[in-house]
C-alpha atoms as a PDB file:
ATOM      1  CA  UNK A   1      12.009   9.758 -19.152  1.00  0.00           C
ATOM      2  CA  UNK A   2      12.141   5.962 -18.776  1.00  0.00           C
ATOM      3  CA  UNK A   3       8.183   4.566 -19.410  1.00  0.00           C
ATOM      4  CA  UNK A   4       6.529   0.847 -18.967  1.00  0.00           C
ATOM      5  CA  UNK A   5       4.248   0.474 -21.661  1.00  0.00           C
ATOM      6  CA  UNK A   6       1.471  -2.177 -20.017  1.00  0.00           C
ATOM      7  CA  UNK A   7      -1.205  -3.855 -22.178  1.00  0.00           C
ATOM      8  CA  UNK A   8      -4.004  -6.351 -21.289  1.00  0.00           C
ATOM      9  CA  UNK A   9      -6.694  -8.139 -23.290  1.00  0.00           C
ATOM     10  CA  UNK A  10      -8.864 -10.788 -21.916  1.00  0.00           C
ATOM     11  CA  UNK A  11      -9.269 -14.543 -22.603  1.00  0.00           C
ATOM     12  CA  UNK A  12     -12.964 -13.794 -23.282  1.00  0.00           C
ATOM     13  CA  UNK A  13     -12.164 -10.825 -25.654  1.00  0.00           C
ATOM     14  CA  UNK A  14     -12.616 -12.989 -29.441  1.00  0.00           C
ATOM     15  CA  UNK A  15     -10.550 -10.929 -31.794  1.00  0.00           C
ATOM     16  CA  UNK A  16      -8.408  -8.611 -30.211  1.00  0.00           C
ATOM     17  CA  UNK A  17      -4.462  -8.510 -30.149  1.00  0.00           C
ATOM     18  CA  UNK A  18      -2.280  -7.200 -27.356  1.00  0.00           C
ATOM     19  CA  UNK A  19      -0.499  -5.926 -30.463  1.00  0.00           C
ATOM     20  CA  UNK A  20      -2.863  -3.425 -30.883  1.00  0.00           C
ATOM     21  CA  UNK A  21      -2.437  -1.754 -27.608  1.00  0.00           C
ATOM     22  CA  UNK A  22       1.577  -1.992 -28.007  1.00  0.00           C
ATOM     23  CA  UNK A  23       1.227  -0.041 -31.561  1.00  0.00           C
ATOM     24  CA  UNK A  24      -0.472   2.547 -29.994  1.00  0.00           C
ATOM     25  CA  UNK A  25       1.669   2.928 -26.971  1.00  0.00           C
ATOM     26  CA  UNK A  26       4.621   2.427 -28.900  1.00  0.00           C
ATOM     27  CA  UNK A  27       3.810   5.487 -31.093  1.00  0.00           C
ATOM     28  CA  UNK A  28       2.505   7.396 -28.320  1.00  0.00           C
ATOM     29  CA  UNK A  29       5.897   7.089 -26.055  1.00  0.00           C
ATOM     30  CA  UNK A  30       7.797   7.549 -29.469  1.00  0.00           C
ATOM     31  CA  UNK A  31       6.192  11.240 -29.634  1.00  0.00           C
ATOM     32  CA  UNK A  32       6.579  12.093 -26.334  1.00  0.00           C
ATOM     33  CA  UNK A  33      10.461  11.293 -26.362  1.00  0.00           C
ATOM     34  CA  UNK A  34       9.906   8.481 -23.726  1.00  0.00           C
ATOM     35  CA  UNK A  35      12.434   5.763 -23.723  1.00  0.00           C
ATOM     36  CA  UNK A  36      11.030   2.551 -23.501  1.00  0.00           C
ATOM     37  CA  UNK A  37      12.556   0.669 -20.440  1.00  0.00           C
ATOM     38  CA  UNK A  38      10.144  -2.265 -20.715  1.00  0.00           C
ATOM     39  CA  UNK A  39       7.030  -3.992 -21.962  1.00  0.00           C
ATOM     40  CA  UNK A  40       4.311  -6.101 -20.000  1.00  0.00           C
ATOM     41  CA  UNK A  41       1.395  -7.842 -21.544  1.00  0.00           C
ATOM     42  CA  UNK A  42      -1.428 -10.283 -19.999  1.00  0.00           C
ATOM     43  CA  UNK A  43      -3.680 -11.870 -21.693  1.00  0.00           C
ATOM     44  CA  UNK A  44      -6.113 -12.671 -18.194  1.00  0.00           C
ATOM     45  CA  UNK A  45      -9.550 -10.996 -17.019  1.00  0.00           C
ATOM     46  CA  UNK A  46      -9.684  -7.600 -15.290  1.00  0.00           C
ATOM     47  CA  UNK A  47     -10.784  -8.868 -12.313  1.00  0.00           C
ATOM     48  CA  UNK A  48      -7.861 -11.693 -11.841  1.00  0.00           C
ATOM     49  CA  UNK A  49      -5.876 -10.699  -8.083  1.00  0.00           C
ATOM     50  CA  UNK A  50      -3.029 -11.681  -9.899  1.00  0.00           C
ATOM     51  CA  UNK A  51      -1.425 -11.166 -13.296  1.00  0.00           C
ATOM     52  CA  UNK A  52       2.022 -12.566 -13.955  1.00  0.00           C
ATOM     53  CA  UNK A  53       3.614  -9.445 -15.878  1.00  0.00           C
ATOM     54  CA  UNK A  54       1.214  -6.699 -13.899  1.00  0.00           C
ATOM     55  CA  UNK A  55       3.214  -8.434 -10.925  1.00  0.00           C
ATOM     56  CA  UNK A  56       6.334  -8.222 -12.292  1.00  0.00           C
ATOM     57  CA  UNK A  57       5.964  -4.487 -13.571  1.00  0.00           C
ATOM     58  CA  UNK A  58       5.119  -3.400 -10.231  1.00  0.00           C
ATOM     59  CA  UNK A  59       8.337  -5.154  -8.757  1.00  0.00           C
ATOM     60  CA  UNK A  60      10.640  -3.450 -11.220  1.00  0.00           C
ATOM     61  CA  UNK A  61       8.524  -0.019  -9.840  1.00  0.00           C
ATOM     62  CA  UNK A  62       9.729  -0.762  -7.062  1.00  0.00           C
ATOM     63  CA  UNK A  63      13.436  -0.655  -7.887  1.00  0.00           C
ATOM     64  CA  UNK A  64      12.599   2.552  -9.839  1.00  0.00           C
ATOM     65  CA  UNK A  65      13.559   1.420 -13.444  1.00  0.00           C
ATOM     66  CA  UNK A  66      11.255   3.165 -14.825  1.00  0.00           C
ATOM     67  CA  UNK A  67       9.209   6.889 -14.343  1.00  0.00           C
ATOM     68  CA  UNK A  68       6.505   6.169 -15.816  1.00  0.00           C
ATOM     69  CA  UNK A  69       3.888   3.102 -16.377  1.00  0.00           C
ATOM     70  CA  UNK A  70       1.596   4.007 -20.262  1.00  0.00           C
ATOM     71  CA  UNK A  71      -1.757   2.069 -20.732  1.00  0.00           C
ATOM     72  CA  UNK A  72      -4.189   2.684 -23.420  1.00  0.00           C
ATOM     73  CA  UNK A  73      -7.113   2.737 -20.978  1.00  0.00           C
ATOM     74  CA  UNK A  74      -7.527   2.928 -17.441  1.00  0.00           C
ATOM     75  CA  UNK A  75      -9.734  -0.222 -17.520  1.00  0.00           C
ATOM     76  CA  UNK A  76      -6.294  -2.121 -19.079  1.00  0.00           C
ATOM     77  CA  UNK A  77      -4.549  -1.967 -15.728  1.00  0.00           C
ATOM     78  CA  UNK A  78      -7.549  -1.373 -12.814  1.00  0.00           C
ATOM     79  CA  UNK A  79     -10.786  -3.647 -12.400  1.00  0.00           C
ATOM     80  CA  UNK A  80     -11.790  -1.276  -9.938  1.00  0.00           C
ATOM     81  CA  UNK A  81     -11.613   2.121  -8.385  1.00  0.00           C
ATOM     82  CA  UNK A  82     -10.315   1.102  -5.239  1.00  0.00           C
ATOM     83  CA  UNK A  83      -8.210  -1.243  -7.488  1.00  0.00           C
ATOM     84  CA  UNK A  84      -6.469   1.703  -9.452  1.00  0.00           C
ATOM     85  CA  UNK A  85      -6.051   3.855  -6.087  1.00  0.00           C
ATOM     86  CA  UNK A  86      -4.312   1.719  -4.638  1.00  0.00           C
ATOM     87  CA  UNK A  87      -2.165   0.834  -7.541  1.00  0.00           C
ATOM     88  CA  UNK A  88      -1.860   4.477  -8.206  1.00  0.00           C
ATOM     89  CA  UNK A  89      -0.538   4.859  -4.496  1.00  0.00           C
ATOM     90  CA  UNK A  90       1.680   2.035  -4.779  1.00  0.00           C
ATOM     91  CA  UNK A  91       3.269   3.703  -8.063  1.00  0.00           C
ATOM     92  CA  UNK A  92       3.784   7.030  -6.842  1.00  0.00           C
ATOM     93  CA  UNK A  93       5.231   5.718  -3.286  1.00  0.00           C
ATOM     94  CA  UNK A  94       7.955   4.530  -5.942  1.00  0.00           C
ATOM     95  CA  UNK A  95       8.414   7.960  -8.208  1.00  0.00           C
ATOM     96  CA  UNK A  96       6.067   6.542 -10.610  1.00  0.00           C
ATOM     97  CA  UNK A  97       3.170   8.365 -12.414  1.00  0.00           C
ATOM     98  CA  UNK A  98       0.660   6.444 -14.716  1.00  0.00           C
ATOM     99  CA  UNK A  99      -0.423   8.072 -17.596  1.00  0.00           C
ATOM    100  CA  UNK A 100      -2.731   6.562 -20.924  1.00  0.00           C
ATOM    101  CA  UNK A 101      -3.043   7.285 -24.606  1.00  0.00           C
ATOM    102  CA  UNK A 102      -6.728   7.222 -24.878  1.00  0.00           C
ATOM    103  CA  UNK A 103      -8.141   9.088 -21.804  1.00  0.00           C
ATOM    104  CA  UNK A 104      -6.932  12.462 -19.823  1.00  0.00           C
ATOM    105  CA  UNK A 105      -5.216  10.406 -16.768  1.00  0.00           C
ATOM    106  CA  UNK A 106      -1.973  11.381 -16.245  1.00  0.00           C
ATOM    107  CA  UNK A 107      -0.606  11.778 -12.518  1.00  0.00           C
ATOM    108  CA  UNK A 108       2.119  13.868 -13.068  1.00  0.00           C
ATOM    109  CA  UNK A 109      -0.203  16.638 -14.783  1.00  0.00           C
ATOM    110  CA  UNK A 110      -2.409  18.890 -12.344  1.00  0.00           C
ATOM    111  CA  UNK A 111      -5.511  17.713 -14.532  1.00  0.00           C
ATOM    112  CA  UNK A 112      -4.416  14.161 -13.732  1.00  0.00           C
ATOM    113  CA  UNK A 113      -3.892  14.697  -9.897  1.00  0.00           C
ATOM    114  CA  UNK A 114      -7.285  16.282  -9.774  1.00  0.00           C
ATOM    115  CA  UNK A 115      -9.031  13.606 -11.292  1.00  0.00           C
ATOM    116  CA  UNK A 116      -6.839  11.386  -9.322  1.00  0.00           C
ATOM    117  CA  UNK A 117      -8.530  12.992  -5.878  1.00  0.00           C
ATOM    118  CA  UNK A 118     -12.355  12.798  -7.030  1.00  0.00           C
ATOM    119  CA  UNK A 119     -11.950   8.817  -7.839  1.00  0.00           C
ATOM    120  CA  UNK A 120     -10.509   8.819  -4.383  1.00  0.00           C
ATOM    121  CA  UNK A 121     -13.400  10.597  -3.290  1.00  0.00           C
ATOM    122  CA  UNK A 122     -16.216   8.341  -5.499  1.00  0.00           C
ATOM    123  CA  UNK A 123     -14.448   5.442  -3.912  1.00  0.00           C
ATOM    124  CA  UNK A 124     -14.938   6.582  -0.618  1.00  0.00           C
ATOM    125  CA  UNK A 125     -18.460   7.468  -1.457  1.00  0.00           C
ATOM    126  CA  UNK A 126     -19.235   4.349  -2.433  1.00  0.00           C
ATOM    127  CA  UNK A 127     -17.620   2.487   0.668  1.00  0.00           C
ATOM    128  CA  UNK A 128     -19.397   4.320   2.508  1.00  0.00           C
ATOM    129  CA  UNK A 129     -23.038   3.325   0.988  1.00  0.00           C
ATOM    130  CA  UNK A 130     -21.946  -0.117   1.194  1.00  0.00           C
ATOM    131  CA  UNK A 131     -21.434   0.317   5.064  1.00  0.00           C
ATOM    132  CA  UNK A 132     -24.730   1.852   5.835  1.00  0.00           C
ATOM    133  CA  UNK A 133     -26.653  -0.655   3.332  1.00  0.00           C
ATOM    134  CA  UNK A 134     -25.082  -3.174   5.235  1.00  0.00           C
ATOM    135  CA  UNK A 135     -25.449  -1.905   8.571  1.00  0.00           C
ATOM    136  CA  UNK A 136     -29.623  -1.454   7.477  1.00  0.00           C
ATOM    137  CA  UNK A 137     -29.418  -4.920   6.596  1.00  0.00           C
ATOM    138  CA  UNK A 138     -28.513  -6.483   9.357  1.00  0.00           C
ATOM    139  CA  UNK A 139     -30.767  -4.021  11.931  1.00  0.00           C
ATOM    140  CA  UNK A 140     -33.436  -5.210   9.527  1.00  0.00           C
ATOM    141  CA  UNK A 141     -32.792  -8.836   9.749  1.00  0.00           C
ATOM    142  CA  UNK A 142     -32.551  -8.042  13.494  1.00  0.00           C
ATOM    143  CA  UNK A 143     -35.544  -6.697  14.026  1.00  0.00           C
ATOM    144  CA  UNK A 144     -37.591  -9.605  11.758  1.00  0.00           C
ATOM    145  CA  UNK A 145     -36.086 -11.750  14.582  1.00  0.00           C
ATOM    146  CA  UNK A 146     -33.736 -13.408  12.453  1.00  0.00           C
ATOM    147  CA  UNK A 147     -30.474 -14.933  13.862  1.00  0.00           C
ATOM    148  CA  UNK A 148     -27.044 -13.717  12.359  1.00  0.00           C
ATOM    149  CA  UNK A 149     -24.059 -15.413  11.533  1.00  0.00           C
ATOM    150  CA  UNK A 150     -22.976 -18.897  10.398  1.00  0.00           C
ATOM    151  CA  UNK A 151     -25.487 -21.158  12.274  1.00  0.00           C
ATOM    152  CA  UNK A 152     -23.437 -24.460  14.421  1.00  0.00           C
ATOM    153  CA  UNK A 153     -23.175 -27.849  12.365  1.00  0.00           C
ATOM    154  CA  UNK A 154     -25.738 -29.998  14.266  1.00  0.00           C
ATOM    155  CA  UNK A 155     -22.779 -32.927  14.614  1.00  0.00           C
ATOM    156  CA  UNK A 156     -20.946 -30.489  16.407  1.00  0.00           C
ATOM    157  CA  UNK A 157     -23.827 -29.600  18.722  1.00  0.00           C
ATOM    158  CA  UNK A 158     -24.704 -33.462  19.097  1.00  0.00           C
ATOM    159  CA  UNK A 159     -21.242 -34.441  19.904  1.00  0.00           C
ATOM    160  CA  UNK A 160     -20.495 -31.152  22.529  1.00  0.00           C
ATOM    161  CA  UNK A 161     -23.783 -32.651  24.528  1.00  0.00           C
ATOM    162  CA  UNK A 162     -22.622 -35.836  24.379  1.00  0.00           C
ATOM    163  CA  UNK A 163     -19.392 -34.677  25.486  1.00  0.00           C
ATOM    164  CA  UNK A 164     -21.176 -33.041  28.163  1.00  0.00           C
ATOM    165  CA  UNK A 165     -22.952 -35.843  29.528  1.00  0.00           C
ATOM    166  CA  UNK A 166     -20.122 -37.576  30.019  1.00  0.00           C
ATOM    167  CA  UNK A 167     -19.045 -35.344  32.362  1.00  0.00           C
ATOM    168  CA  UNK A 168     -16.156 -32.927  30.383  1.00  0.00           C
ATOM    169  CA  UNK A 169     -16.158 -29.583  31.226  1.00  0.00           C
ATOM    170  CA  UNK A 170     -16.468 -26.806  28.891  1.00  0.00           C
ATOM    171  CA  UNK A 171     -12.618 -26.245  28.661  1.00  0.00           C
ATOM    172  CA  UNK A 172     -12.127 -29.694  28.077  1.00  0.00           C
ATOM    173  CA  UNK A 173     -14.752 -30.177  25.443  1.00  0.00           C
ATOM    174  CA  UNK A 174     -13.255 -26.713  23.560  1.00  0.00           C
ATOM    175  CA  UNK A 175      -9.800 -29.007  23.602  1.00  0.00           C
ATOM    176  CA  UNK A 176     -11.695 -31.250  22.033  1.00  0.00           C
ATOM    177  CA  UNK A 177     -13.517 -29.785  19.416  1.00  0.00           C
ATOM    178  CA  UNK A 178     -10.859 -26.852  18.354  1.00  0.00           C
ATOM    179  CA  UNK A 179     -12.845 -24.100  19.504  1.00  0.00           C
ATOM    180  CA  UNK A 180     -13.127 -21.227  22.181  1.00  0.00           C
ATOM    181  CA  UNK A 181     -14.672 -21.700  25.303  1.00  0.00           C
ATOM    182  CA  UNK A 182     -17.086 -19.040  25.050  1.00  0.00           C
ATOM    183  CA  UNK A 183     -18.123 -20.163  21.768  1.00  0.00           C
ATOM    184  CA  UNK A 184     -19.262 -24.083  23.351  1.00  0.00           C
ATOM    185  CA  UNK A 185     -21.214 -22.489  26.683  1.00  0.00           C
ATOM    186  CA  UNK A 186     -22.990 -20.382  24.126  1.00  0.00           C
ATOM    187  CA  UNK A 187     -23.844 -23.224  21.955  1.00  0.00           C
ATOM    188  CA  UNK A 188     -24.714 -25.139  25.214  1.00  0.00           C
ATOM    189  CA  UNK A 189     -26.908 -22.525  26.710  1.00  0.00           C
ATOM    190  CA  UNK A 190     -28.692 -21.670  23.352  1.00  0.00           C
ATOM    191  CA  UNK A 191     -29.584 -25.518  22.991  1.00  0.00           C
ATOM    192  CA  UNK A 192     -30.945 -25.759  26.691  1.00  0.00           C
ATOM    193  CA  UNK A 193     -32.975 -22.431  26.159  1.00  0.00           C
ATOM    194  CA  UNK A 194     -34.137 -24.114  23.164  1.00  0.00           C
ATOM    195  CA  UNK A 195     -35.457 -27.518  24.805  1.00  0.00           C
ATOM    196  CA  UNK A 196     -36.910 -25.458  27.699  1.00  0.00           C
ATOM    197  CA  UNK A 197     -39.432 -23.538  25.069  1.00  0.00           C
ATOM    198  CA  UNK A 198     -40.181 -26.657  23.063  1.00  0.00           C
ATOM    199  CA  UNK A 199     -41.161 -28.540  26.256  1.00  0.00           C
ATOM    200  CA  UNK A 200     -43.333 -25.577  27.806  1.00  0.00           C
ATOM    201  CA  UNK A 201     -45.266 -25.359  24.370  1.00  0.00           C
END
């Protein structure tokens, strides 16, 4: 069995050693009779989209150098639940189980594959009560009468009247100020229904 061992620390983390982790994996790969194809170390935040030798280690998983990848903590490799899903995905696409020293996770074991499905099932959970806290949101905001989305740049408005005035025509002034057609008449229109209340107050 060919393993990855993969350790992270972060810049913020005052007095730790990516040594540490490599001991223990080390001794841990040593005992199971793992050979050691490769090891990857970043020294970078959890949350960071990219990490030079995470990237790399996920290449070579590709290419199938290796069967399996060895952290010390799931928290070393994943900032997130969907985070380690996919990652976990990605791996086994490739023949590729992750396992660590320090917690039951191993996704080659039927403890590991079960555990595996209920963080795909948290994750999903907690999409889920994003959507509908988002969805209240906005019927909230909808009913208060508030208006949604990114409100238009008042030079843009100024110069699509003026633009108008002069005689363009909607197509024309979307040529002119790199956007749709629908998006100017609507930004028209709301304007003129705007003027018409303010003058009948």
């Amino acid at each position: 069995m060919r393993v990855a061992l993969y350790a992270r620390i972060s810049r913020s983390d005052k007095g730790q050693d990516l040594n540490n982790q490599l001991l223990k994996l080390r001794e841990y790969a040593a005992r199971q009779g793992w050979a050691i194809f490769n090891e990857y170390s970043d020294c970078a935040s959890g949350a960071a989209p990219s990490r030079p030798m995470l990237d790399k280690m996920r290449r070579e998983a590709r290419g199938r150098h290796f069967d399996v990848v060895l952290v010390v903590r799931i928290d070393r490799i994943a900032r997130s639940t969907c985070h380690l899903l996919n990652l976990c995905e990605e791996l086994k696409q490739n023949g590729v189980d992750l396992a660590c020293t320090d917690q039951v996770f191993d996704t080659s074991s039927s403890l590991g594959r079960m555990m595996f499905t209920v963080l795909g099932a948290v994750a999903e959970f907690e999409l889920d009560l994003i959507r509908e806290r988002t969805k209240d949101g906005l019927a909230r905001a909808r009913a208060q009468g508030k208006r949604l989305g990114r409100p238009p740049k008042t030079e843009s408005l100024g110069k699509m009247i003026a633009l108008k005035a002069d005689g363009l025509s909607c197509r024309q002034i979307s040529e002119e100020m790199g956007m749709s057609r629908s998006a100017v008449r609507q930004r028209l229109r709301r304007d003129k229904i705007q003027k018409r209340d303010q003058g009948g107050k």
